[in-house]
Protein backbone atom coordinates (compact mmCIF):
# COMPACT_ATOMS: atom_id res chain seq x y z
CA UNK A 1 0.00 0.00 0.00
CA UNK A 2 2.94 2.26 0.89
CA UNK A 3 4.58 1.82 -2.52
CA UNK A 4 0.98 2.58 -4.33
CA UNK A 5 0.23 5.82 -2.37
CA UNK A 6 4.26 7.20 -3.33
CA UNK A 7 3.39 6.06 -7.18
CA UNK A 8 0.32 8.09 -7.28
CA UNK A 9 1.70 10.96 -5.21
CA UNK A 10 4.83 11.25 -7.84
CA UNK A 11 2.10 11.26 -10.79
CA UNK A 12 0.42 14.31 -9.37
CA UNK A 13 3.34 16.18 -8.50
CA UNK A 14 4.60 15.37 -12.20
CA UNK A 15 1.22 16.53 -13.32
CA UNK A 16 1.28 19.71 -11.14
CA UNK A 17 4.52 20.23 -12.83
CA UNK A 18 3.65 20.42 -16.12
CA UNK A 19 0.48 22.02 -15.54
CA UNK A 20 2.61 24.77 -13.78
CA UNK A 21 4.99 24.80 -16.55
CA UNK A 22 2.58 25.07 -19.28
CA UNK A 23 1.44 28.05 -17.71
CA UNK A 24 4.48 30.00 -17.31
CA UNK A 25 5.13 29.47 -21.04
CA UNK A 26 2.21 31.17 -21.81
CA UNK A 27 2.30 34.45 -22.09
CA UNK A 28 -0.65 36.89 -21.12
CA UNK A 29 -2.67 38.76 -23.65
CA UNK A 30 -3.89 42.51 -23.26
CA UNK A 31 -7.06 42.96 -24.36
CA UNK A 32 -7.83 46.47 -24.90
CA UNK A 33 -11.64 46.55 -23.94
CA UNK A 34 -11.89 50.09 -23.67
CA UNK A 35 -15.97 51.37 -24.10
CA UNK A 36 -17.03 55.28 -23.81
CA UNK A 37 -20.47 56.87 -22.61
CA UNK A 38 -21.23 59.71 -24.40
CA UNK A 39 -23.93 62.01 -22.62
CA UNK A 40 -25.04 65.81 -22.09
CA UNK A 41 -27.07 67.85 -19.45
CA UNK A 42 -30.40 69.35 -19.93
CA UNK A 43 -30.24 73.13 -21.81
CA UNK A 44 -27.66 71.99 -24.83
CA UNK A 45 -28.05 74.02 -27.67
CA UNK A 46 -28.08 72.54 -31.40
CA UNK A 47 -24.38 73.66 -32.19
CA UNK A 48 -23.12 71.37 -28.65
CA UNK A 49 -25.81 68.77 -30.16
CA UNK A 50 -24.09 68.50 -33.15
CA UNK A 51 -20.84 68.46 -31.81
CA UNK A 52 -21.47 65.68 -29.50
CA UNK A 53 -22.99 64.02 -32.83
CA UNK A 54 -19.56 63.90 -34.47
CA UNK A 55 -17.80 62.84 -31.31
CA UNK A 56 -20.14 59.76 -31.52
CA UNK A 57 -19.40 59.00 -35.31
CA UNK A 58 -15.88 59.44 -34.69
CA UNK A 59 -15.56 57.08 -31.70
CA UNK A 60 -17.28 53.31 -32.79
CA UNK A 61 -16.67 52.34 -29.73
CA UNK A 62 -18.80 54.90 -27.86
CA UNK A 63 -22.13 54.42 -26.43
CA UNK A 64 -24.75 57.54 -26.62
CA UNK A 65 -27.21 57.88 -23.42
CA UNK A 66 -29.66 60.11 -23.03
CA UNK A 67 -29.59 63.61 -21.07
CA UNK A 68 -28.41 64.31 -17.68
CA UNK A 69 -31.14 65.89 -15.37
CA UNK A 70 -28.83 67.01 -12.82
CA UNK A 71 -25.77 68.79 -13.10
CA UNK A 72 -24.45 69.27 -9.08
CA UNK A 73 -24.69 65.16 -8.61
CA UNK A 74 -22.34 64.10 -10.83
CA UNK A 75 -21.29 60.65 -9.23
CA UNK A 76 -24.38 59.34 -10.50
CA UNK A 77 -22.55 59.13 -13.94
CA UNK A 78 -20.44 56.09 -12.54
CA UNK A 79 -23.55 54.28 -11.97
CA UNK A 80 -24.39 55.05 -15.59
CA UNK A 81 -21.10 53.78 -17.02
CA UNK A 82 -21.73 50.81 -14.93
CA UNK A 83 -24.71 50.01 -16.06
CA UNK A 84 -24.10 50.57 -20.08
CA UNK A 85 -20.62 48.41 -19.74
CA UNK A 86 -18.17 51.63 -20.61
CA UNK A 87 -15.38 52.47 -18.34
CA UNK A 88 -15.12 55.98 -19.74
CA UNK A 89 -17.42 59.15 -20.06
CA UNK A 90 -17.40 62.20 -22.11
CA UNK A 91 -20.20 64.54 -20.05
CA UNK A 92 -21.14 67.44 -21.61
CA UNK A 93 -22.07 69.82 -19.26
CA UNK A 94 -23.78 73.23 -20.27
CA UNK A 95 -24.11 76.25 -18.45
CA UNK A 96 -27.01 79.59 -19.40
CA UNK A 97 -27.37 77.90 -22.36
CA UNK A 98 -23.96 79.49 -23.75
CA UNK A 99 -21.16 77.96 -21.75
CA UNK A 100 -20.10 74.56 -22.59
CA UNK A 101 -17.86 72.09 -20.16
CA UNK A 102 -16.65 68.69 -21.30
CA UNK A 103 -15.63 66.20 -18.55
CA UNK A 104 -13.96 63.25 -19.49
CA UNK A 105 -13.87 60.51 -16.63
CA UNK A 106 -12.14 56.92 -16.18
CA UNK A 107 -15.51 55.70 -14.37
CA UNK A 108 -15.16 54.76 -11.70
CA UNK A 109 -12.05 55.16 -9.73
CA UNK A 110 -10.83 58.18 -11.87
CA UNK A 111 -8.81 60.19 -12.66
CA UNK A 112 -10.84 63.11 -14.65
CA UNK A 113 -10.39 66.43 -16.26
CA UNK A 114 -12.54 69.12 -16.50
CA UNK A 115 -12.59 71.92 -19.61
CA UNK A 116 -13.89 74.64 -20.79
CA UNK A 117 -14.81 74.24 -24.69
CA UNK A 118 -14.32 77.03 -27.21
CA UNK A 119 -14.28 78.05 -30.95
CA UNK A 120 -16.50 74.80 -31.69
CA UNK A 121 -17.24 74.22 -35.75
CA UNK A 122 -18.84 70.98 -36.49
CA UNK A 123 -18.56 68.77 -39.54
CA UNK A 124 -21.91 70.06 -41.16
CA UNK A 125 -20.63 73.60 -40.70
CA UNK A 126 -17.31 73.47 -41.75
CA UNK A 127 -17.58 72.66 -45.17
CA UNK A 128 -14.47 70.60 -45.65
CA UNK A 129 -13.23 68.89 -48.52
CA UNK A 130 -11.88 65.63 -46.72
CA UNK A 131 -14.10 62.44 -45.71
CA UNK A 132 -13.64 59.11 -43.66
CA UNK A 133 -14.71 56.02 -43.55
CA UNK A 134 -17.52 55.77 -40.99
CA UNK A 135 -16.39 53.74 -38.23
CA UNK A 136 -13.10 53.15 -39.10
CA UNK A 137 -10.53 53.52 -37.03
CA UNK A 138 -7.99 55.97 -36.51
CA UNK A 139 -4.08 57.18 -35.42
CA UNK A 140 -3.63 59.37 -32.61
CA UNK A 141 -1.35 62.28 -32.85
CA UNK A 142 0.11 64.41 -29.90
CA UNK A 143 2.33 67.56 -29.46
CA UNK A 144 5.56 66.84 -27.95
CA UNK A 145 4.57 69.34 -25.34
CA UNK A 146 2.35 66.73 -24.10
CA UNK A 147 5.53 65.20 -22.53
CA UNK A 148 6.95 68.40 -20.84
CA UNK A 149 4.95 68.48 -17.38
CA UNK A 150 3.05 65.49 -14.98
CA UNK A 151 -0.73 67.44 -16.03
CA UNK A 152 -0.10 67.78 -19.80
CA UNK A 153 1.45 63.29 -19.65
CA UNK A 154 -1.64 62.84 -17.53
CA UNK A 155 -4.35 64.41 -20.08
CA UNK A 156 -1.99 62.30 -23.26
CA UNK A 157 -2.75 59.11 -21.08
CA UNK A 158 -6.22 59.56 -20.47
CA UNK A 159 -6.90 60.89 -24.51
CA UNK A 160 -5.17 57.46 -25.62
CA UNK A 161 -7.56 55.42 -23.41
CA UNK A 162 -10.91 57.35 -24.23
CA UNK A 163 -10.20 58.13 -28.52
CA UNK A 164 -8.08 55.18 -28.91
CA UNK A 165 -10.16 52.97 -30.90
CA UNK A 166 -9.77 49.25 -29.82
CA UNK A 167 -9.45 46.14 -32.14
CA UNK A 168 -11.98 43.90 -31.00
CA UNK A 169 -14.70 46.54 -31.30
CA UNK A 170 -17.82 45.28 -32.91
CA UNK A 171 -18.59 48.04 -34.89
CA UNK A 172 -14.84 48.88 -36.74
CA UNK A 173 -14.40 48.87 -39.94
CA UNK A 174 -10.37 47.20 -41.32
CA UNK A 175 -9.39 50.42 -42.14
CA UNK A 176 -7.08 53.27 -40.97
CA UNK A 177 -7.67 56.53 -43.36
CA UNK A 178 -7.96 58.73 -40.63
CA UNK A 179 -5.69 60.94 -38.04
CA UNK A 180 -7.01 62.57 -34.50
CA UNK A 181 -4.21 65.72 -33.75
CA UNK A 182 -4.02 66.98 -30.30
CA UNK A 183 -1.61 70.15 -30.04
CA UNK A 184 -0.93 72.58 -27.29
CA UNK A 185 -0.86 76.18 -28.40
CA UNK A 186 -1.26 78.97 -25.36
CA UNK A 187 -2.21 76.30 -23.03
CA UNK A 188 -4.91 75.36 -24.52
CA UNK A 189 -5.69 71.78 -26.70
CA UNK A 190 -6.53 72.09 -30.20
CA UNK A 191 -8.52 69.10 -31.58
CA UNK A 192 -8.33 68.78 -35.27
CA UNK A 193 -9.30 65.77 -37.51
CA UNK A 194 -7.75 64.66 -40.98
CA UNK A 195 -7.88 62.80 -43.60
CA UNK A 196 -4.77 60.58 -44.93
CA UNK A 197 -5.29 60.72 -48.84
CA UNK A 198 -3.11 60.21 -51.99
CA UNK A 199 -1.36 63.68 -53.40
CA UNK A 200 -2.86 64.41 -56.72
CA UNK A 201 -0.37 63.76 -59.83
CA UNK A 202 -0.03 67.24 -60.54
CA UNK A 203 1.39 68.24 -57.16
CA UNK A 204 3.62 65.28 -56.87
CA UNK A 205 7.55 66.18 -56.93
CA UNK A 206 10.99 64.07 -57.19
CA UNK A 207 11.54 65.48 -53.43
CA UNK A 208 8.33 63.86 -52.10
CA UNK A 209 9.71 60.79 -49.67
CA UNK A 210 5.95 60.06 -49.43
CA UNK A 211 2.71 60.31 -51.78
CA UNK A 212 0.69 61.05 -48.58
CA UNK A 213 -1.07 64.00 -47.38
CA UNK A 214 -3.54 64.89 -44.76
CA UNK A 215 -7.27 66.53 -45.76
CA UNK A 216 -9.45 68.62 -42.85
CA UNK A 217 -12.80 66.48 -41.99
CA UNK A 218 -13.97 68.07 -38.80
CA UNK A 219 -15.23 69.06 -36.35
CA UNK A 220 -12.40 71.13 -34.75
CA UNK A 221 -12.55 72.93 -31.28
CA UNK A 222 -10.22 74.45 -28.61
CA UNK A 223 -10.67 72.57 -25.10
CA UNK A 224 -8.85 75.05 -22.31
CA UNK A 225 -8.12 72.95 -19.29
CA UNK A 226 -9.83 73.69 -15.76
CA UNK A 227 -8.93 71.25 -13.11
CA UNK A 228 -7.78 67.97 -12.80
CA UNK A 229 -9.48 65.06 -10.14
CA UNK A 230 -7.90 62.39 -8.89
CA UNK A 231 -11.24 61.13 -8.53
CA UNK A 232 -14.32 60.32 -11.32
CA UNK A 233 -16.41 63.43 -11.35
CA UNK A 234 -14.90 64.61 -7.93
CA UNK A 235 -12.00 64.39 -5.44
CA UNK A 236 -8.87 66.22 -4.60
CA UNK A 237 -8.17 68.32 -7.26
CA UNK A 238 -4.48 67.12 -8.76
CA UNK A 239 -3.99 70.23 -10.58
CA UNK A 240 -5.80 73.67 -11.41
CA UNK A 241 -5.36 75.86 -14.66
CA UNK A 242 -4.29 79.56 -12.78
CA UNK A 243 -4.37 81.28 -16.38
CA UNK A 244 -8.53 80.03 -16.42
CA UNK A 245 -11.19 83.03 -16.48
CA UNK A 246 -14.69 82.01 -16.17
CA UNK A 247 -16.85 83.19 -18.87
CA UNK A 248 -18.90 84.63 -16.11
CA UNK A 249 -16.14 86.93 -15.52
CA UNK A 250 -15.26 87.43 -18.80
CA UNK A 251 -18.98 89.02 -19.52
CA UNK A 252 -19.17 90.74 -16.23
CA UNK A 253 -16.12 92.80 -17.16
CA UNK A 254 -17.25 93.44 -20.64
CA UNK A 255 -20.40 94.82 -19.22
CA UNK A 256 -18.31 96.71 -16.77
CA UNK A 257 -16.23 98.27 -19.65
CA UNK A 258 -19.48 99.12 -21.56
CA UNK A 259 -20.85 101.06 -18.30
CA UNK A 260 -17.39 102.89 -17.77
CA UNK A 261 -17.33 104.32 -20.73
CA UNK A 262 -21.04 105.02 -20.61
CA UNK A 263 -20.23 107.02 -17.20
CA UNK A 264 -17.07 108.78 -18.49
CA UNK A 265 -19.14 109.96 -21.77
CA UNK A 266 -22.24 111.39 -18.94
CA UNK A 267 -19.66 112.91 -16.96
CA UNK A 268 -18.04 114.49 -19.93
CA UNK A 269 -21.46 116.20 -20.86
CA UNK A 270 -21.74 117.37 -17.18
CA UNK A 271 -18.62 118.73 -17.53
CA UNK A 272 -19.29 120.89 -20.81
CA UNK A 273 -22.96 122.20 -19.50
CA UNK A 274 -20.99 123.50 -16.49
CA UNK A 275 -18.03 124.53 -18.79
CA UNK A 276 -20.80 126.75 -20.83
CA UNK A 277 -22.49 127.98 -17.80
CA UNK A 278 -19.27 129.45 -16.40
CA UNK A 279 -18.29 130.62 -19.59
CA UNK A 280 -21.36 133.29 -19.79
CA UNK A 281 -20.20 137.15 -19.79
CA UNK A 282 -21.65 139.51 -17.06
CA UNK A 283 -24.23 142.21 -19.08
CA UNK A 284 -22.50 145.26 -20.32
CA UNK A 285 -23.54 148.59 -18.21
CA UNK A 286 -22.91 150.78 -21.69
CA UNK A 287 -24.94 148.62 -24.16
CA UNK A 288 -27.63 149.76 -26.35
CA UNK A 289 -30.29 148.17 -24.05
CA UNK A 290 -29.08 149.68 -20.96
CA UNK A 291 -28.31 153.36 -22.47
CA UNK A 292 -31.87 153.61 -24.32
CA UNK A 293 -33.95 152.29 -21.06
């Protein structure tokens, strides 16, 4: 019995051995299973409409939901993700019916980055000449000031994760004809979309190392960072834009240099009247009026 019992013992170590073995040969596989919710607030105008529109045609792995009721309880937008499988979130949040704020979220542990959206021209307004593939996929292209400070590396990472189209998305098409550009210019992120198309015949020269050029699709818009969470839709804030002016503030000055000049031109009037007043000559004694009477 003794000799039995070490037999089978030695056949399951052996067998726990090559079990174990087989599995450190194999190596592991990343799946990139990255999913994005798409959703606005209540009060969006058409032109924010339209521009969350494109966002959707341009991502094939987003998911659109409808509006947002509330804008001051933002956590419930993890619960969202949740429940429509996404682990991302582009919340578009609008403000007097004017002001638009894009959040975009790693739902639901964080980190996410609020900004301020400006000069917005969608696809249908733009007019441009160049055209993708819809659904296809597409490269991502960053300024190399994206690697000169911790905020700017954090905002690259979390741009890859949300607009990087994955491979095992259901709805891609095999096809790359596209390029996403993300450049900093006075601290602010330009988004611009092009096309990758052949160079006509006629503007091809011997100097040319490539045939390739890029073609303007839309939509284009200027995104000027805010603040940066460590949490989704919330926490410590990591790091805050000093150079930001609300638009509030913008328009309350405006209206405050309307109203200065508006007093200065009222005060220069008062001014003149009294100017005029003081300006009057005392009556003559030896005028005609005053001889004759």
């Amino acid at each position: 019995m003794a000799t039995v019992y070490k037999q089978q013992k030695s056949k399951k170590d052996k067998s726990e051995g090559l079990v174990a073995k087989n599995s450190e040969e194999k190596p592991t596989i990343f799946k990139n299973k990255q999913r994005v919710l798409l959703l606005s607030s209540r009060g969006i105008t058409f032109r924010h409409r339209h521009l969350l529109t494109d966002l959707e045609n341009l991502l094939p792995h987003a998911k659109k939901d409808s509006k947002l009721d509330s804008k001051s309880k933002l956590h419930i937008l993890n619960e969202l993700a949740d429940l429509n499988n996404c682990n991302n979130c582009i919340f578009f949040e609008v403000r007097k019916r004017q002001d638009l704020y894009m959040w975009l979220s790693k739902t639901p542990n964080g980190p996410s980055i609020k900004f301020h959206i400006q000069n917005i021209h969608t696809m249908e307004e733009l007019k441009m000449t160049g055209n993708c593939l819809k659904g296809s996929r597409h490269i991502l292209s960053f300024d190399k000031n994206f690697e000169s400070t911790p905020h700017w590396i954090l905002m690259k990472e979390l741009f890859t994760q949300i607009f990087g189209v994955p491979k095992t998305s259901r709805r891609i098409k095999p096809f790359i004809d596209h390029v996403i550009s993300f450049s900093i210019v006075d601290n602010r992120i330009w988004f611009r979309n092009y096309q990758i198309t052949e160079k006509p015949l006629e503007q091809r020269t011997l100097a040319d190392t490539t045939d390739l050029t890029l073609v303007e699709i839309g939509p284009r818009f200027v995104m000027n960072p805010i603040r940066v969470f460590d949490g989704s839709f919330g926490g410590q804030t990591a790091f805050e834009n000093p150079e930001f002016v609300s638009p509030n503030a913008v328009r309350a000055n405006s209206r405050n240099a309307k109203a200065g000049r508006y007093k200065s031109r009222m005060d220069a009037l008062t001014k003149r009247d009294q100017k005029l007043k003081e300006a009057v000559l005392p009556e003559d004694p030896l005028s005609e009026n005053n001889v004759f009477s």
